[in-house]
N, C-alpha and C. Protein backbone atom coordinates (compact mmCIF):
# COMPACT_ATOMS: atom_id res chain seq x y z
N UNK A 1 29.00 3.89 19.17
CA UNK A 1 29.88 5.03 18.94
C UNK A 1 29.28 5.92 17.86
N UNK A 2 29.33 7.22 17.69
CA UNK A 2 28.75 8.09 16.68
C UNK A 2 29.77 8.27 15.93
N UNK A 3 28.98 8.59 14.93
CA UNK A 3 29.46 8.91 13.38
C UNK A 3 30.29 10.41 13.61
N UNK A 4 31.92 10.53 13.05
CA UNK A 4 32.22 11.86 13.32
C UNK A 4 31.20 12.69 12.50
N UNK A 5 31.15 13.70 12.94
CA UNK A 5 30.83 14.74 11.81
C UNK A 5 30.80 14.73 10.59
N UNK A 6 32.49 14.80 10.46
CA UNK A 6 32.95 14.69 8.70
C UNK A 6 32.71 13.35 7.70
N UNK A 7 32.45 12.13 8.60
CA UNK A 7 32.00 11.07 8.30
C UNK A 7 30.79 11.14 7.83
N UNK A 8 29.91 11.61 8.36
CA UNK A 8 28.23 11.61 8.48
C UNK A 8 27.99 12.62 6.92
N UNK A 9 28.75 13.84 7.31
CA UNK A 9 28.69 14.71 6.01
C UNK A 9 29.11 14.03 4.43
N UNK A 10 29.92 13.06 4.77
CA UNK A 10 30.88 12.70 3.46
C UNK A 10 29.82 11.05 2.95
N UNK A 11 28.97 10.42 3.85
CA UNK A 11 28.13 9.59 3.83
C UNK A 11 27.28 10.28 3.03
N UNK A 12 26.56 11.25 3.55
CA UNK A 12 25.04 12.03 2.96
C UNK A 12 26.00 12.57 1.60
N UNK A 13 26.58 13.02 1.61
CA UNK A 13 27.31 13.24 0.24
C UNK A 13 27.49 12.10 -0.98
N UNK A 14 27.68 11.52 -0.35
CA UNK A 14 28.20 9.91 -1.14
C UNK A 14 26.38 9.49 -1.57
N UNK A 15 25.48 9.82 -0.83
CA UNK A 15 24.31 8.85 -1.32
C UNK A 15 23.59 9.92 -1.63
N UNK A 16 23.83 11.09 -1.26
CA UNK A 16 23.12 12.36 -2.55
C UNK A 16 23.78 12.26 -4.20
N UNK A 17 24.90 12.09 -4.09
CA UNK A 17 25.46 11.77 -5.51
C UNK A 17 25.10 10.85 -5.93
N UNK A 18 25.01 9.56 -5.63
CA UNK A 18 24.66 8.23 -6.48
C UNK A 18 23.16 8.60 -6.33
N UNK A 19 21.97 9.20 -5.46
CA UNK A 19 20.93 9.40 -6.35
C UNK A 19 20.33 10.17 -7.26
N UNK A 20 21.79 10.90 -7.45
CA UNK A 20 21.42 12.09 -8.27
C UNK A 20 21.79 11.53 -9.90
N UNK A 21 22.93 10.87 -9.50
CA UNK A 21 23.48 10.08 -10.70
C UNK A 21 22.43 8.57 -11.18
N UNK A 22 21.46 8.16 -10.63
CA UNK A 22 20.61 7.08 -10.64
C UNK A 22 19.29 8.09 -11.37
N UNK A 23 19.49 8.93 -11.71
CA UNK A 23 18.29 9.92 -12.70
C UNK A 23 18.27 9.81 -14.18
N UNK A 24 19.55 9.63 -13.82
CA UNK A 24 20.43 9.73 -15.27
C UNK A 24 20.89 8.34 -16.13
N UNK A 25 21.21 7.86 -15.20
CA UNK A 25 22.30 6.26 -15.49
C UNK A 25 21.27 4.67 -14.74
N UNK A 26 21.52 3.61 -15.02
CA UNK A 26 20.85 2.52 -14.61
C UNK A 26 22.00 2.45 -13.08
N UNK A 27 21.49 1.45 -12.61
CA UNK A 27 22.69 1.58 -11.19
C UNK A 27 23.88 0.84 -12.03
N UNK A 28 23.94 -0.22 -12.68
CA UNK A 28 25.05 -0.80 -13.29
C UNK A 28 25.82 -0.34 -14.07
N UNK A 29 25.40 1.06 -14.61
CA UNK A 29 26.30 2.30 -15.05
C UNK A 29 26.90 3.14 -14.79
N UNK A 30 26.49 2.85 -13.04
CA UNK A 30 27.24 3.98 -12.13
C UNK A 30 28.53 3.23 -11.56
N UNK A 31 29.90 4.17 -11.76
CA UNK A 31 31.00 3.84 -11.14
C UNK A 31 31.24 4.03 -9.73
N UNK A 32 32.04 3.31 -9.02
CA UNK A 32 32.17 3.99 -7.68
C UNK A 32 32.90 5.40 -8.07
N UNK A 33 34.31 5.64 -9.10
CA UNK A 33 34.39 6.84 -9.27
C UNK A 33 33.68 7.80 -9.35
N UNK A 34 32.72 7.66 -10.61
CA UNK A 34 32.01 8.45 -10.56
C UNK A 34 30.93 9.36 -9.37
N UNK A 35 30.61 8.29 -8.56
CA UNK A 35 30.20 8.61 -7.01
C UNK A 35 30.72 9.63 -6.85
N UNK A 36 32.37 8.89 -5.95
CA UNK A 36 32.99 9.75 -5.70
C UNK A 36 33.33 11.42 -6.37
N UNK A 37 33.79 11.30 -7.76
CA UNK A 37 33.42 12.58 -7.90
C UNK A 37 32.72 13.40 -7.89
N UNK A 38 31.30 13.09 -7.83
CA UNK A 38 29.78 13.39 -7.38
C UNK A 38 30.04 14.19 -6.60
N UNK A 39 30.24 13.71 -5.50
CA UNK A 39 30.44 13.49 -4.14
C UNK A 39 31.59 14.82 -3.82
N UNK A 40 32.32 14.83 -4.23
CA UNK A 40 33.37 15.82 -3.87
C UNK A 40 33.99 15.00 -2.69
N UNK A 41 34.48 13.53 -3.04
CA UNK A 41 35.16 13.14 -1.81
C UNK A 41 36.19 12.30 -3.02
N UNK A 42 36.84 11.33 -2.04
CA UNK A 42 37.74 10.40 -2.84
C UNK A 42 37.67 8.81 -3.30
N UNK A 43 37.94 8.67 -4.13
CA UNK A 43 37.62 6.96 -4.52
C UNK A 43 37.71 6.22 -3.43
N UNK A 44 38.97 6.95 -2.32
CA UNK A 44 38.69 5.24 -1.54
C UNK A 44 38.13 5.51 -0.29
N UNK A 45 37.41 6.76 0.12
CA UNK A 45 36.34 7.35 1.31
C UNK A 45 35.13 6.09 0.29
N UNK A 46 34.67 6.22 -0.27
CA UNK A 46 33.32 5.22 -1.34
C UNK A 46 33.72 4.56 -1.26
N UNK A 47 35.03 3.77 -1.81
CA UNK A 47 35.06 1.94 -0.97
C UNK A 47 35.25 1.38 0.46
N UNK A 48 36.06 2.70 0.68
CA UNK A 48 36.06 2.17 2.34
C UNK A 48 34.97 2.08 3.32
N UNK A 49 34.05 3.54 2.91
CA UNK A 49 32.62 3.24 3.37
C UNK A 49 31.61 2.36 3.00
N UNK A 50 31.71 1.60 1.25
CA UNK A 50 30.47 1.32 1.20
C UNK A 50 31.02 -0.37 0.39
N UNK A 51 32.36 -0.32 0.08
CA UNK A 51 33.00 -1.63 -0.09
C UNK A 51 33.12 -1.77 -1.44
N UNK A 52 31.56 -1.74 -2.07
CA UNK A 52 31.58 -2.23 -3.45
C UNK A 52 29.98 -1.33 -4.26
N UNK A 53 29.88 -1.21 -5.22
CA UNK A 53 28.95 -0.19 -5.83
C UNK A 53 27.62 -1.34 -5.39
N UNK A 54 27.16 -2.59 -4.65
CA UNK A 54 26.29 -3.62 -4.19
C UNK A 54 26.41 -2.97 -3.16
N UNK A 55 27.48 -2.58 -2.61
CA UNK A 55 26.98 -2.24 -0.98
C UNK A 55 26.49 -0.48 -0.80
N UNK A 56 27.04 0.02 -2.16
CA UNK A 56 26.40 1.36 -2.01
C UNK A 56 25.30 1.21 -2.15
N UNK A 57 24.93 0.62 -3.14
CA UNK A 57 23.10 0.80 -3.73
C UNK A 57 22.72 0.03 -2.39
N UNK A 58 22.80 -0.68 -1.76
CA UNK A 58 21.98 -1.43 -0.63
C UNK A 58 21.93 -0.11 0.56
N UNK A 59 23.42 0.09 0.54
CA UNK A 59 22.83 1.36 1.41
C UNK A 59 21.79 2.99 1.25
N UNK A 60 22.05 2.35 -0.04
CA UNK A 60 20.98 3.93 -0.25
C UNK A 60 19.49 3.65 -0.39
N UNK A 61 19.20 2.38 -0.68
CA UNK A 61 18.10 1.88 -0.34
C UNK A 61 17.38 1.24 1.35
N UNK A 62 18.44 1.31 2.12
CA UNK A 62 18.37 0.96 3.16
C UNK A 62 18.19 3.07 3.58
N UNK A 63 18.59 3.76 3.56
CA UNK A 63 18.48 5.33 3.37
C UNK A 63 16.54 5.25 3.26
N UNK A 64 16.48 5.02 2.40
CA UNK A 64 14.72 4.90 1.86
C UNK A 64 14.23 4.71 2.23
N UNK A 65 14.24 3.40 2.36
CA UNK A 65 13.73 2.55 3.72
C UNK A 65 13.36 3.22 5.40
N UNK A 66 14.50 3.34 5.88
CA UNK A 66 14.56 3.91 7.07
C UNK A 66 13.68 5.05 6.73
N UNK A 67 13.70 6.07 5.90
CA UNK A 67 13.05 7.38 5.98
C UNK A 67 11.70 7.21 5.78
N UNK A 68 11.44 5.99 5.29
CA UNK A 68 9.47 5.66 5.33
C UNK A 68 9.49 5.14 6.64
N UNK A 69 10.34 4.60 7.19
CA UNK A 69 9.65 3.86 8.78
C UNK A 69 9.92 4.80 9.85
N UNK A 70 10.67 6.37 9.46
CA UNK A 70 10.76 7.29 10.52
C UNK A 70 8.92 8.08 10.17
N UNK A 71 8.92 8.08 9.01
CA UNK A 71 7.21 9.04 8.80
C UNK A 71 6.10 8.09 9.52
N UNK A 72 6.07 6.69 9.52
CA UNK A 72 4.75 5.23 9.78
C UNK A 72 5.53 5.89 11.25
N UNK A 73 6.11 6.17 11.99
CA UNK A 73 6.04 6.25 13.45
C UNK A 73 6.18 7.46 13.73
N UNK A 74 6.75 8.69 13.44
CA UNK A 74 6.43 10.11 13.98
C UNK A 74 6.21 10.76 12.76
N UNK A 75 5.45 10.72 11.71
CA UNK A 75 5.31 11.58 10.54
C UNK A 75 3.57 11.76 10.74
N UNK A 76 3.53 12.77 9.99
CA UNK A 76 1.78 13.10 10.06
C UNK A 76 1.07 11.79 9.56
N UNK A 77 -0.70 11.75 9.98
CA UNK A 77 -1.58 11.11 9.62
C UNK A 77 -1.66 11.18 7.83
N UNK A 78 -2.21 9.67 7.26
CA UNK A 78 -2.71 8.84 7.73
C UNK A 78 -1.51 7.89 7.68
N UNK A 79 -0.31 8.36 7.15
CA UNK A 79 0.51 7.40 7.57
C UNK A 79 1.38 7.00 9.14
N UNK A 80 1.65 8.19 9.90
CA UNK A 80 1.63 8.08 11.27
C UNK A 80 1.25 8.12 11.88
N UNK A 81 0.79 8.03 13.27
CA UNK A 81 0.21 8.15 14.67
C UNK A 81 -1.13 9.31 14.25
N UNK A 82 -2.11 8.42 14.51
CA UNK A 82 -3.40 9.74 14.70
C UNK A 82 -4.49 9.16 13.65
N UNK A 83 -4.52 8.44 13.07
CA UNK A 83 -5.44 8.40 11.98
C UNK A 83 -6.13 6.58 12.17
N UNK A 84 -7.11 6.73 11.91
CA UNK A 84 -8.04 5.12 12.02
C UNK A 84 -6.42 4.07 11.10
N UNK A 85 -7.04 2.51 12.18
CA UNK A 85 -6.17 1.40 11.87
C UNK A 85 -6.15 1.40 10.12
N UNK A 86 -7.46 1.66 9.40
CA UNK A 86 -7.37 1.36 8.26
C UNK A 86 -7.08 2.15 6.98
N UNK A 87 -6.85 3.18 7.60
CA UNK A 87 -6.54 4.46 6.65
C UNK A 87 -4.56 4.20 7.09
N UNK A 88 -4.35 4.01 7.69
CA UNK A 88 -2.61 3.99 8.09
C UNK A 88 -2.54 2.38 7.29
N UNK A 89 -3.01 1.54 7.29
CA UNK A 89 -2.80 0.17 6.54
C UNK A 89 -2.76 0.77 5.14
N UNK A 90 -3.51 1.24 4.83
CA UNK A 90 -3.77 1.75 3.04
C UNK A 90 -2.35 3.31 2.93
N UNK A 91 -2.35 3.67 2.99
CA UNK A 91 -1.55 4.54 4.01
C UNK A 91 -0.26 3.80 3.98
N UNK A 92 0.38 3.43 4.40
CA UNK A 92 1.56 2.36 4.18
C UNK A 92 1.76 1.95 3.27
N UNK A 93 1.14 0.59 2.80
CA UNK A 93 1.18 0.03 1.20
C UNK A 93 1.50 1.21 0.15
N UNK A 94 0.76 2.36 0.30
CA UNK A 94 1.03 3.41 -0.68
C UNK A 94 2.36 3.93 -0.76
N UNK A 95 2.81 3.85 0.39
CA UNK A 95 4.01 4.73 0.83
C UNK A 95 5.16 3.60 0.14
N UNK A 96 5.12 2.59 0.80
CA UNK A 96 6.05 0.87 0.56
C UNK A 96 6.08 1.23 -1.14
N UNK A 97 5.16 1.16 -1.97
CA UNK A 97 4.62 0.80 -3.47
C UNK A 97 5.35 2.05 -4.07
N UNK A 98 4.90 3.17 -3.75
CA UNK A 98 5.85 4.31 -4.18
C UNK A 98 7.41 4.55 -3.82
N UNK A 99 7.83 3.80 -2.77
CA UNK A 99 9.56 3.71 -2.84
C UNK A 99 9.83 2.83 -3.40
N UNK A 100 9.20 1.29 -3.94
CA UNK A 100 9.96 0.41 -4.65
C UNK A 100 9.50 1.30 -6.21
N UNK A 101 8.40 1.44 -6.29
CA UNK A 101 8.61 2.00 -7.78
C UNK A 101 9.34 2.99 -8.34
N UNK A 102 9.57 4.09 -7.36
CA UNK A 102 10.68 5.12 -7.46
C UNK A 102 12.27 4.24 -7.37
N UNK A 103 12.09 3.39 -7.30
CA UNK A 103 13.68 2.86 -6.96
C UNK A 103 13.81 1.20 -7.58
N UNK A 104 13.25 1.41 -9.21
CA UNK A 104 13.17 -0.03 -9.62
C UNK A 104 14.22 -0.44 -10.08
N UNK A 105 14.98 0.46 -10.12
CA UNK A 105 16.49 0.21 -11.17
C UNK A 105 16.86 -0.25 -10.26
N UNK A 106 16.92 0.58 -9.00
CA UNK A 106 17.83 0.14 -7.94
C UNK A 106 17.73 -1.39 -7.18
N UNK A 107 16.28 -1.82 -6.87
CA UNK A 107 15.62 -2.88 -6.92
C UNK A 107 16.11 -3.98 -7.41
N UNK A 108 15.91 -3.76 -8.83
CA UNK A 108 16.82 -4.78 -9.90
C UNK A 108 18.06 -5.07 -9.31
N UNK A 109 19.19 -4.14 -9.15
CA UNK A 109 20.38 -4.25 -8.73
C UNK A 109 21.15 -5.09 -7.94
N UNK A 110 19.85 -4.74 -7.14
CA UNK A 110 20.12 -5.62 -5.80
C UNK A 110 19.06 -6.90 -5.56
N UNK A 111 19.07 -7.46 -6.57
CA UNK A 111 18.57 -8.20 -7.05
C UNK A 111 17.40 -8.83 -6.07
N UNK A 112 16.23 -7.86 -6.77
CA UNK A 112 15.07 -7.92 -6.20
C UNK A 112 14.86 -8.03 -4.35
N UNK A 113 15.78 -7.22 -3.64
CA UNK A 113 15.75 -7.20 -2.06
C UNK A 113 14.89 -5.64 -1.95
N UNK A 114 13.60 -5.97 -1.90
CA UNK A 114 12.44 -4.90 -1.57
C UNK A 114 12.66 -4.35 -0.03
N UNK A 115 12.76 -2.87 -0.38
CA UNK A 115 13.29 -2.22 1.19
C UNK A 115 13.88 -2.81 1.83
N UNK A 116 15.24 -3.58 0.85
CA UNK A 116 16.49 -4.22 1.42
C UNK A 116 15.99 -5.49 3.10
N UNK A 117 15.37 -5.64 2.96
CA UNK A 117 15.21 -6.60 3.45
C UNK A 117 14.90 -8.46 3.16
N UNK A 118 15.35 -9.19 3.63
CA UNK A 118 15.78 -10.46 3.66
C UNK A 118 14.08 -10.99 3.44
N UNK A 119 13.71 -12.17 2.57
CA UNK A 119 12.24 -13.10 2.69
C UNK A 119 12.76 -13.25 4.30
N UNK A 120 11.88 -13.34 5.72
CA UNK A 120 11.92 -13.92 7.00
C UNK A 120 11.24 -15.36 6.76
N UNK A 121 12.00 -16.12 7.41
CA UNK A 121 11.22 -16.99 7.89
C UNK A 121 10.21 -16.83 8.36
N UNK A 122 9.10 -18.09 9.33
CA UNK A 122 7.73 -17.93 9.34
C UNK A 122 7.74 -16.58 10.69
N UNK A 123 8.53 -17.04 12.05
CA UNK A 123 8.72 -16.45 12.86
C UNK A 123 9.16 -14.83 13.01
N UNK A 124 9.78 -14.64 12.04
CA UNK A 124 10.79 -13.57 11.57
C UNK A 124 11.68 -13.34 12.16
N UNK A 125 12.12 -14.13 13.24
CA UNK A 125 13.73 -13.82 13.98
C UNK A 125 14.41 -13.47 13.33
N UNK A 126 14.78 -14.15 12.18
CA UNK A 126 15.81 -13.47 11.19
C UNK A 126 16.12 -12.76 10.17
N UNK A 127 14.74 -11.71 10.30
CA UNK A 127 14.30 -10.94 9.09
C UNK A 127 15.33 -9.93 9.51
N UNK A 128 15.27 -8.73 8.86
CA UNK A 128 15.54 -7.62 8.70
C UNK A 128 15.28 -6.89 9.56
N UNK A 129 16.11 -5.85 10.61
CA UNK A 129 14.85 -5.42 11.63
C UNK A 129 14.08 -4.62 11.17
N UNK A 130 14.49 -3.93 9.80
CA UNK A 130 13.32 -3.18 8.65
C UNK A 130 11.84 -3.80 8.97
N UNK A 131 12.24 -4.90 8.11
CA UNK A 131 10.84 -5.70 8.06
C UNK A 131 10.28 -6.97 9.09
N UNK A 132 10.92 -6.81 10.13
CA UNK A 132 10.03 -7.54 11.20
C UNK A 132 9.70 -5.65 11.80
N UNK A 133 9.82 -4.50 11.68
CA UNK A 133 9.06 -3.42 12.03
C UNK A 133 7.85 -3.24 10.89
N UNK A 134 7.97 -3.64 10.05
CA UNK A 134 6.68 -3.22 9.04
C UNK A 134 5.70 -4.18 9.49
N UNK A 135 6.62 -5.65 9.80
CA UNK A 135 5.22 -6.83 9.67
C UNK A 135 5.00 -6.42 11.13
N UNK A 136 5.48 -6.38 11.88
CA UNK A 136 4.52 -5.54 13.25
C UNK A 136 3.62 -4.57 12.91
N UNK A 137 3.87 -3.41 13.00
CA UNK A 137 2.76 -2.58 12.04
C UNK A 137 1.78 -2.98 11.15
N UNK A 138 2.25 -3.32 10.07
CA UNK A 138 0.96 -4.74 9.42
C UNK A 138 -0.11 -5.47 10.28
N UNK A 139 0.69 -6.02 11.05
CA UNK A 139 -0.09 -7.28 11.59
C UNK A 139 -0.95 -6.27 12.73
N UNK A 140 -0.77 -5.14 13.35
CA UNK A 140 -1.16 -4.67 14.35
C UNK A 140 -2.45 -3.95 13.71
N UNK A 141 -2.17 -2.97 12.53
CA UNK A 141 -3.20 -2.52 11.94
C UNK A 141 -4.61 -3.26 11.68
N UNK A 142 -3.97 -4.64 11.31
CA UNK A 142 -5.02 -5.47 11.03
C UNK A 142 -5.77 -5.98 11.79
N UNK A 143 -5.18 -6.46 13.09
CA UNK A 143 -5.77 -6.69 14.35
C UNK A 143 -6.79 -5.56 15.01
N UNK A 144 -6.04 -4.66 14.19
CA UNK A 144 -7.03 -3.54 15.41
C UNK A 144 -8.40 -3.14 13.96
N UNK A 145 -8.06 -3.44 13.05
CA UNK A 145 -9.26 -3.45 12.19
C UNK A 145 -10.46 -5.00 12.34
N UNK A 146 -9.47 -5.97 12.33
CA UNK A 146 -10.19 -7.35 11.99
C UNK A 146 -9.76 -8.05 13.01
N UNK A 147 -10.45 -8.15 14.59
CA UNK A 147 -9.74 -8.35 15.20
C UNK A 147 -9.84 -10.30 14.98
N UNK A 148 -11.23 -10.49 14.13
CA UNK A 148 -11.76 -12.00 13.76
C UNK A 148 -10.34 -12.55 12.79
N UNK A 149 -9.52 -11.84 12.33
CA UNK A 149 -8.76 -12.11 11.59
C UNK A 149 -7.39 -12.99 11.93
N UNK A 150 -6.53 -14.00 11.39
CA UNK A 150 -5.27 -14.06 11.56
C UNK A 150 -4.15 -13.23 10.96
N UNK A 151 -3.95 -11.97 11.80
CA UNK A 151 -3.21 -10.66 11.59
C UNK A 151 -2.14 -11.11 11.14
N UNK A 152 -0.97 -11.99 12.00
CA UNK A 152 0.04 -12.34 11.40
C UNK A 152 -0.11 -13.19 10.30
N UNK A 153 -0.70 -13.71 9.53
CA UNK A 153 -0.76 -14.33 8.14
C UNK A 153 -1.30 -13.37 7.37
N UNK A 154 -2.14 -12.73 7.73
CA UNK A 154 -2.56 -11.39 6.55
C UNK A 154 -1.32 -10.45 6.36
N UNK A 155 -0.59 -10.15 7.82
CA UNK A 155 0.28 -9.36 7.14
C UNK A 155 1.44 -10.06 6.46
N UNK A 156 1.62 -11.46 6.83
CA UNK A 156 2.58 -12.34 5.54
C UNK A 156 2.03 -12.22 4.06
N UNK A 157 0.98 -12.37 3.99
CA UNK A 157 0.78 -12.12 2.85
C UNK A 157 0.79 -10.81 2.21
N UNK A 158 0.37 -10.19 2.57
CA UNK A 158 0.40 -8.74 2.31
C UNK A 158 1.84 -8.54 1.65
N UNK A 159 2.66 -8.26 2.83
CA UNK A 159 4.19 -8.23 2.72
C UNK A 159 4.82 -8.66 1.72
N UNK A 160 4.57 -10.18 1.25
CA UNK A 160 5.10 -11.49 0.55
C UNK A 160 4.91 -10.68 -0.76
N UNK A 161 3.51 -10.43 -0.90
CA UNK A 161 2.83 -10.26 -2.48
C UNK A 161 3.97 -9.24 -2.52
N UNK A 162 4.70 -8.37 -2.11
CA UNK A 162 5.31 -7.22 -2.86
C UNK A 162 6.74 -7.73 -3.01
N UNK A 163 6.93 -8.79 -2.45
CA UNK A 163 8.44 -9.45 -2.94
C UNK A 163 8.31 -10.77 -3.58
N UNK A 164 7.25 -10.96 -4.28
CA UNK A 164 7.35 -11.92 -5.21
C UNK A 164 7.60 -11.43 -6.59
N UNK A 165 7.95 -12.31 -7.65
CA UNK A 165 9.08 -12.17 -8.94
C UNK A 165 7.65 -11.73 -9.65
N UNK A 166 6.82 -11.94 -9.76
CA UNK A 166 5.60 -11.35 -10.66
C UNK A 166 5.38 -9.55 -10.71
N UNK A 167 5.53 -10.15 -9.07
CA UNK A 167 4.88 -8.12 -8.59
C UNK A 167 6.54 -7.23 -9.09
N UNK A 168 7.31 -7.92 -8.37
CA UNK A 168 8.49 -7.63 -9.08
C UNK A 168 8.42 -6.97 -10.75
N UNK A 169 8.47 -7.62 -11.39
CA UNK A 169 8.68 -7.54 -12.86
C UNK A 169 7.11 -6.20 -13.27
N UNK A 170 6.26 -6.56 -12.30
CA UNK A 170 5.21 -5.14 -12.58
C UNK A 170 6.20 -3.88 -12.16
N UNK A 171 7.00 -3.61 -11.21
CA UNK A 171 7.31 -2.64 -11.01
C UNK A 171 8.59 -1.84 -12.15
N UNK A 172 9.50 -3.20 -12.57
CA UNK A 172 10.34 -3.38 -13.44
C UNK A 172 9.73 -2.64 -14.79
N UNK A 173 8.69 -2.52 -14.93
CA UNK A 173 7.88 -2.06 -16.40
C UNK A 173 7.31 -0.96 -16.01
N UNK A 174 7.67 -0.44 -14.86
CA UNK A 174 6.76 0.96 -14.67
C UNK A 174 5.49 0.83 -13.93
N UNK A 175 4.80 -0.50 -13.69
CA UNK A 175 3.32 -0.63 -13.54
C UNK A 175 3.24 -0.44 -12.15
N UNK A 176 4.03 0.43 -11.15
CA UNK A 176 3.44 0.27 -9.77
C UNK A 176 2.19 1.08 -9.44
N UNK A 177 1.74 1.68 -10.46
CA UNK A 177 0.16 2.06 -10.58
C UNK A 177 -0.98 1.13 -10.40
N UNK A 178 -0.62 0.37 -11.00
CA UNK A 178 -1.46 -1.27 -11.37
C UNK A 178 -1.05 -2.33 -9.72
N UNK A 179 0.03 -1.93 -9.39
CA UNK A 179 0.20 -2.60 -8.20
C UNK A 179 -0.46 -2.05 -7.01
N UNK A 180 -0.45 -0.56 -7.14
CA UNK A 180 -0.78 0.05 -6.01
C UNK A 180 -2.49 -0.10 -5.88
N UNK A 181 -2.86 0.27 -7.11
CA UNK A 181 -5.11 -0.25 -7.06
C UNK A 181 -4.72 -1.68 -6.93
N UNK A 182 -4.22 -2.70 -6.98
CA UNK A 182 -4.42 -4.08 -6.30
C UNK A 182 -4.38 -3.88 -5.14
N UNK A 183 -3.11 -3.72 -4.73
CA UNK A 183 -3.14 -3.55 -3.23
C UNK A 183 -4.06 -3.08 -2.37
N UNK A 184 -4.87 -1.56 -2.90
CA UNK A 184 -5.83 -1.21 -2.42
C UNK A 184 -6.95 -2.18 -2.85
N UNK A 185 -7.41 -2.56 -3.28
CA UNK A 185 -8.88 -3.93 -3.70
C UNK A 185 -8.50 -4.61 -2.42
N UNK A 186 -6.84 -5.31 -2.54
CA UNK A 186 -7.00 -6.48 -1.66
C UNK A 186 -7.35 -6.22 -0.24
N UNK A 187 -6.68 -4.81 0.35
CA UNK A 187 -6.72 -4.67 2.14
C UNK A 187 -8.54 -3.96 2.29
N UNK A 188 -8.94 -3.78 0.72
CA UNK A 188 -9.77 -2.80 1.42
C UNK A 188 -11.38 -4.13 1.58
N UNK A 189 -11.07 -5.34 0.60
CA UNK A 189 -11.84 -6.11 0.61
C UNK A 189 -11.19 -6.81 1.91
N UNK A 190 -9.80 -7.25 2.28
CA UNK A 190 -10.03 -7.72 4.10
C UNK A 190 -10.21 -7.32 4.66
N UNK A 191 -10.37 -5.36 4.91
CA UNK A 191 -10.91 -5.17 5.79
C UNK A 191 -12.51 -5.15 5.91
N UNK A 192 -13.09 -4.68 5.05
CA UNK A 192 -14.55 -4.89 4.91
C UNK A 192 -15.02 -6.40 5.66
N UNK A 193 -14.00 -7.48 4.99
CA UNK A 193 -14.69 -9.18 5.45
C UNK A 193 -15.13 -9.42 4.04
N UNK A 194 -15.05 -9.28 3.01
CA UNK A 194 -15.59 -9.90 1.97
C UNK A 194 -14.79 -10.39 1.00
């Protein structure tokens, strides 16, 4: 069923305000009121839509999310369609590394769920469909770079390293600079083979 109109408008309203108010404030300082008045809507349009100020921030990070995996499939090269397997792998990571670091407060909040998605099991049936679409992409890039490679474990790892509590706490301090030249060393030494 689609979103009415006034629904859809009063949504994008609701998560333009809390990121406008997330400039300013940590997320645990933001009220749902305050949203709402943001927002130019009412206290209980923000709970009824989003439940609890956990389910707003998840949704506005799930917002983020989605808008990097609409560019990795119809957005210009080298992150979408058109550009070599290994320039869209490097290309990605950059893109992934710059929304969790733009969104570390928020990160924190939601207590460390990177582009709101779930750790998957080995299979990923029960991941996120976020991130069983990235580790496809991952794993495909890699294949079509290294085809000698085990794609699906490179892109577990890959993936993993950016939701572990270490890399975590780099982003927490500002350092997704320092994360992002790792990242590039690591894909650019698997893809080479060395």
């Amino acid at each position: 069923m689609a979103e009415r109109a006034d629904a859809a408008r009063n949504r994008r309203a609701i998560l333009q305000a809390t990121e406008e108010l997330l400039t300013r404030f940590r997320p645990e300082q933001i009220s749902m009121e305050q949203v709402a008045a943001a927002a130019g809507v009412g206290k209980g349009t923000v709970f009824h839509r989003f439940g609890n100020r956990l389910g707003l921030m998840t949704a506005l990070m799930q917002e983020r999310a989605f808008a990097l995996q609409e560019a990795v499939e119809h957005g210009p090269p080298p992150l979408g369609p058109g550009a070599p397997a290994g320039e869209r792998l490097l290309a990605f990571f950059d893109a992934v590394v710059d929304v969790v670091a733009r969104n570390k407060g928020l990160l924190a909040a939601l207590g460390h769920a990177v582009a709101a998605a779930p750790r998957p099991d080995r299979d990923h049936g029960d991941a996120h469909p976020l991130h069983r679409a990235w580790w496809a992409h991952v794993q495909a890039l890699i294949a079509a770079e290294r085809p000698d490679l085990d794609a699906e474990v490179a892109a577990d790892v890959l993936l993993g390293a950016l939701q572990s509590d270490p890399v975590l706490r780099l982003f927490e301090r500002g350092e997704g600079k320092r994360v992002a030249g790792a990242m590039h060393a690591v894909i650019d030494a698997l893809l080479r083979g060395s």
